[in-house]
Protein backbone atom coordinates (compact mmCIF):
# COMPACT_ATOMS: atom_id res chain seq x y z
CA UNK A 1 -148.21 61.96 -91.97
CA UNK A 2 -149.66 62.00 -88.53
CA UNK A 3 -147.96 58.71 -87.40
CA UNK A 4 -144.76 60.04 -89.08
CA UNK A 5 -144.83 62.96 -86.50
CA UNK A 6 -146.10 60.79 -83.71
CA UNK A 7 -142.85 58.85 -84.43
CA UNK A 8 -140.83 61.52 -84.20
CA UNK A 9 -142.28 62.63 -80.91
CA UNK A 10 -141.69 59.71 -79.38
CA UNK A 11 -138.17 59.22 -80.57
CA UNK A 12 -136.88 62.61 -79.60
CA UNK A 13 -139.22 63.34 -76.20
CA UNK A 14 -136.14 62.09 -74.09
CA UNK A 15 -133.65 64.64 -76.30
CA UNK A 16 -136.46 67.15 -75.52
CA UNK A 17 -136.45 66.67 -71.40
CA UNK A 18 -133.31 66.71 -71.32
CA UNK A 19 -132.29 69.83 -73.04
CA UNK A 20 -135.25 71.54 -70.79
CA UNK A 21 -133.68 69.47 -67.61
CA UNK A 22 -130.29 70.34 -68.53
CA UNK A 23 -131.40 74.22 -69.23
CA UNK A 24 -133.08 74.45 -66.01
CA UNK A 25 -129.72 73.09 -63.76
CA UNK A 26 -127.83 75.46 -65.77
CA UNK A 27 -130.11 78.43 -64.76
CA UNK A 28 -130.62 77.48 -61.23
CA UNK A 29 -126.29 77.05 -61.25
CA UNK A 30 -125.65 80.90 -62.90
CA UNK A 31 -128.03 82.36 -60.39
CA UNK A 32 -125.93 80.68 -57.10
CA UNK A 33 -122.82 81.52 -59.04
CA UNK A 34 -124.51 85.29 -59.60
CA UNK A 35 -124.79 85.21 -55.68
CA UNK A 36 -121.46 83.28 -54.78
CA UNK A 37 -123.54 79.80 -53.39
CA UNK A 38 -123.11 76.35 -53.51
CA UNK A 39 -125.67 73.73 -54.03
CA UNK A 40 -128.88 74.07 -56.06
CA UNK A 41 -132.23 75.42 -55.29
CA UNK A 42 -134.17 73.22 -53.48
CA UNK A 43 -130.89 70.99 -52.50
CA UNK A 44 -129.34 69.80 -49.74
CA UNK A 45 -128.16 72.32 -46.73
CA UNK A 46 -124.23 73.10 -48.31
CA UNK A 47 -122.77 73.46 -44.30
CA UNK A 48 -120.35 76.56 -44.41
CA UNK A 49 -116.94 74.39 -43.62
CA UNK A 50 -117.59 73.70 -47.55
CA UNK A 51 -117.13 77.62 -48.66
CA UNK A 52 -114.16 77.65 -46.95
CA UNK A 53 -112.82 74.28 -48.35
CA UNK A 54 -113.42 74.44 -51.72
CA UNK A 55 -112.86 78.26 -52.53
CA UNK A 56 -113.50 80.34 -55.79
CA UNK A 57 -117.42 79.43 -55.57
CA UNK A 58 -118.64 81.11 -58.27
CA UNK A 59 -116.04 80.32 -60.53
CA UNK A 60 -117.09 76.67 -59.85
CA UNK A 61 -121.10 77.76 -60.04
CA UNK A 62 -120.32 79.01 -63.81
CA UNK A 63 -118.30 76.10 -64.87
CA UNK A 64 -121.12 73.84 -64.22
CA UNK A 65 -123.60 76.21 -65.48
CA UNK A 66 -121.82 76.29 -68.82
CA UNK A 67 -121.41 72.21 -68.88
CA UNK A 68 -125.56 72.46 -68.41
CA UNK A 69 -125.51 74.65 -71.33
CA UNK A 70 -123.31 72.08 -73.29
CA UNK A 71 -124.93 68.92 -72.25
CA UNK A 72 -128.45 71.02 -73.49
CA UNK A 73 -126.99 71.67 -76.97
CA UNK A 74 -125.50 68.16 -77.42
CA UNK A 75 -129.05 66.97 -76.63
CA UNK A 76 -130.90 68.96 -79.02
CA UNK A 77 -128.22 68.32 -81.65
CA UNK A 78 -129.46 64.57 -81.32
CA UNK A 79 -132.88 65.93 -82.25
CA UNK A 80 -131.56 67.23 -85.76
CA UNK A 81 -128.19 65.19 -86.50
CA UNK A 82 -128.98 62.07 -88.75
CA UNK A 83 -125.13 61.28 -88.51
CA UNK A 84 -123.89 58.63 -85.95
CA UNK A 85 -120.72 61.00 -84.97
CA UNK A 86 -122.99 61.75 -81.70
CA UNK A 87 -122.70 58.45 -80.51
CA UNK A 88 -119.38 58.96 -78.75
CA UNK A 89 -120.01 62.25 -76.91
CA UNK A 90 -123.55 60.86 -75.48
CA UNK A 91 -122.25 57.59 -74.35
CA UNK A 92 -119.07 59.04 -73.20
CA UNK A 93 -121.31 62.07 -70.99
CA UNK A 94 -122.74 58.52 -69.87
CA UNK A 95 -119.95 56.87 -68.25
CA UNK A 96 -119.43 59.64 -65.18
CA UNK A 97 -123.23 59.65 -64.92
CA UNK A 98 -123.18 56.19 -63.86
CA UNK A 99 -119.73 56.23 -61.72
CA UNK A 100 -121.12 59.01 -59.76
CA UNK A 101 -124.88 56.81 -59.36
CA UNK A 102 -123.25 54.69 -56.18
CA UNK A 103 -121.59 57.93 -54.72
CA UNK A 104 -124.86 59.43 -55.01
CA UNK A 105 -126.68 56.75 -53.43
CA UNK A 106 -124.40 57.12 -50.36
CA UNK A 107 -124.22 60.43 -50.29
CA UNK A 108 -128.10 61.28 -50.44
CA UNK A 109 -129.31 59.52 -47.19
CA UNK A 110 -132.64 60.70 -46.12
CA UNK A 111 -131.81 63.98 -45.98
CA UNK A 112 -131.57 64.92 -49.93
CA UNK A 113 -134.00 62.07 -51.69
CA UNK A 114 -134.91 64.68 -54.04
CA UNK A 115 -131.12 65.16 -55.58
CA UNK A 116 -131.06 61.36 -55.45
CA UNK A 117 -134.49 61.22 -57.40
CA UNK A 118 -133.37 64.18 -59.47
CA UNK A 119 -130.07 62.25 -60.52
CA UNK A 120 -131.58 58.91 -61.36
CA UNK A 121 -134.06 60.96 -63.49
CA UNK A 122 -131.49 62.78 -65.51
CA UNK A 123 -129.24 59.74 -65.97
CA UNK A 124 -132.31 57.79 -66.98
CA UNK A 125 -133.07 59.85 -69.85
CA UNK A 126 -129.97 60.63 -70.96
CA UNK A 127 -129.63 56.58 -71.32
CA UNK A 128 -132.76 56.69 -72.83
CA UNK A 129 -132.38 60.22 -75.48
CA UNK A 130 -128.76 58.16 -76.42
CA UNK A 131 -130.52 54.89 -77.24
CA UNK A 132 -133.24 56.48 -79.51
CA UNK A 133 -130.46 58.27 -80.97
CA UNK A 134 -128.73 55.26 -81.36
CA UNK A 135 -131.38 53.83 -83.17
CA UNK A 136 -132.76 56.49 -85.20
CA UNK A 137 -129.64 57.10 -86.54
CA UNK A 138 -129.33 53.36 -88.04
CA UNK A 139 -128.09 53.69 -91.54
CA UNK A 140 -131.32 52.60 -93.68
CA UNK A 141 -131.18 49.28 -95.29
């Protein structure tokens, strides 16, 4: 029984961080959209030029707060769903994760290693909560 549940802990740990990762952006995102900002807490500067180029801020803000929220819920769902339907959705949320890793690199610099760090640490477990998915969901032989 106790290796059963130590199992099980160590299968769905990377669902877990995520969901708490992905709950946390989503948080941080609803309170700059509550105040009409760009960036996150703790982010790079967001230079004012941007406000003025980009337009309906919070709008934006809630949008990605609510995709938090999704990505959250699809990464708990992996925690209770023995069915390998999930397998699209994660590897699809997957793809733009690792387009946007080069960008990211660029982008980053010196300046902002902690987005950079923060980014490689999401897309990491995300990689890593869809393989244990993967194989947990294995039809039994």
């Amino acid at each position: 029984m106790a290796n059963a549940l130590l199992a099980r802990t160590v299968w769905t740990a990377p669902a877990y961080l995520c969901a708490t990762g992905l709950l946390v952006y989503a948080g941080q995102k609803a309170w700059y959209a509550a105040q009409g900002r760009l960036g996150l807490p703790g982010g790079a500067h967001v230079p004012a030029s941007a406000y003025a180029e980009l337009g309906h801020v919070a709008a934006r803000q809630w949008t990605l707060a609510t995709l938090g929220l999704v990505g959250a819920a699809l990464a708990l769902s992996t925690v209770f769903a023995r069915r390998r339907l999930l397998l699209v959705p994660l590897w699809a949320a997957l793809l733009p994760m690792l387009a946007g890793a080069p960008y990211l690199v660029a982008a980053a610099g010196r300046e902002n290693l902690g987005g950079l760090a923060r980014g490689a640490a999401v897309t990491l477990l995300w990689l890593a909560m869809t393989w244990s998915y993967q194989v947990r969901s294995r039809p039994r032989r």
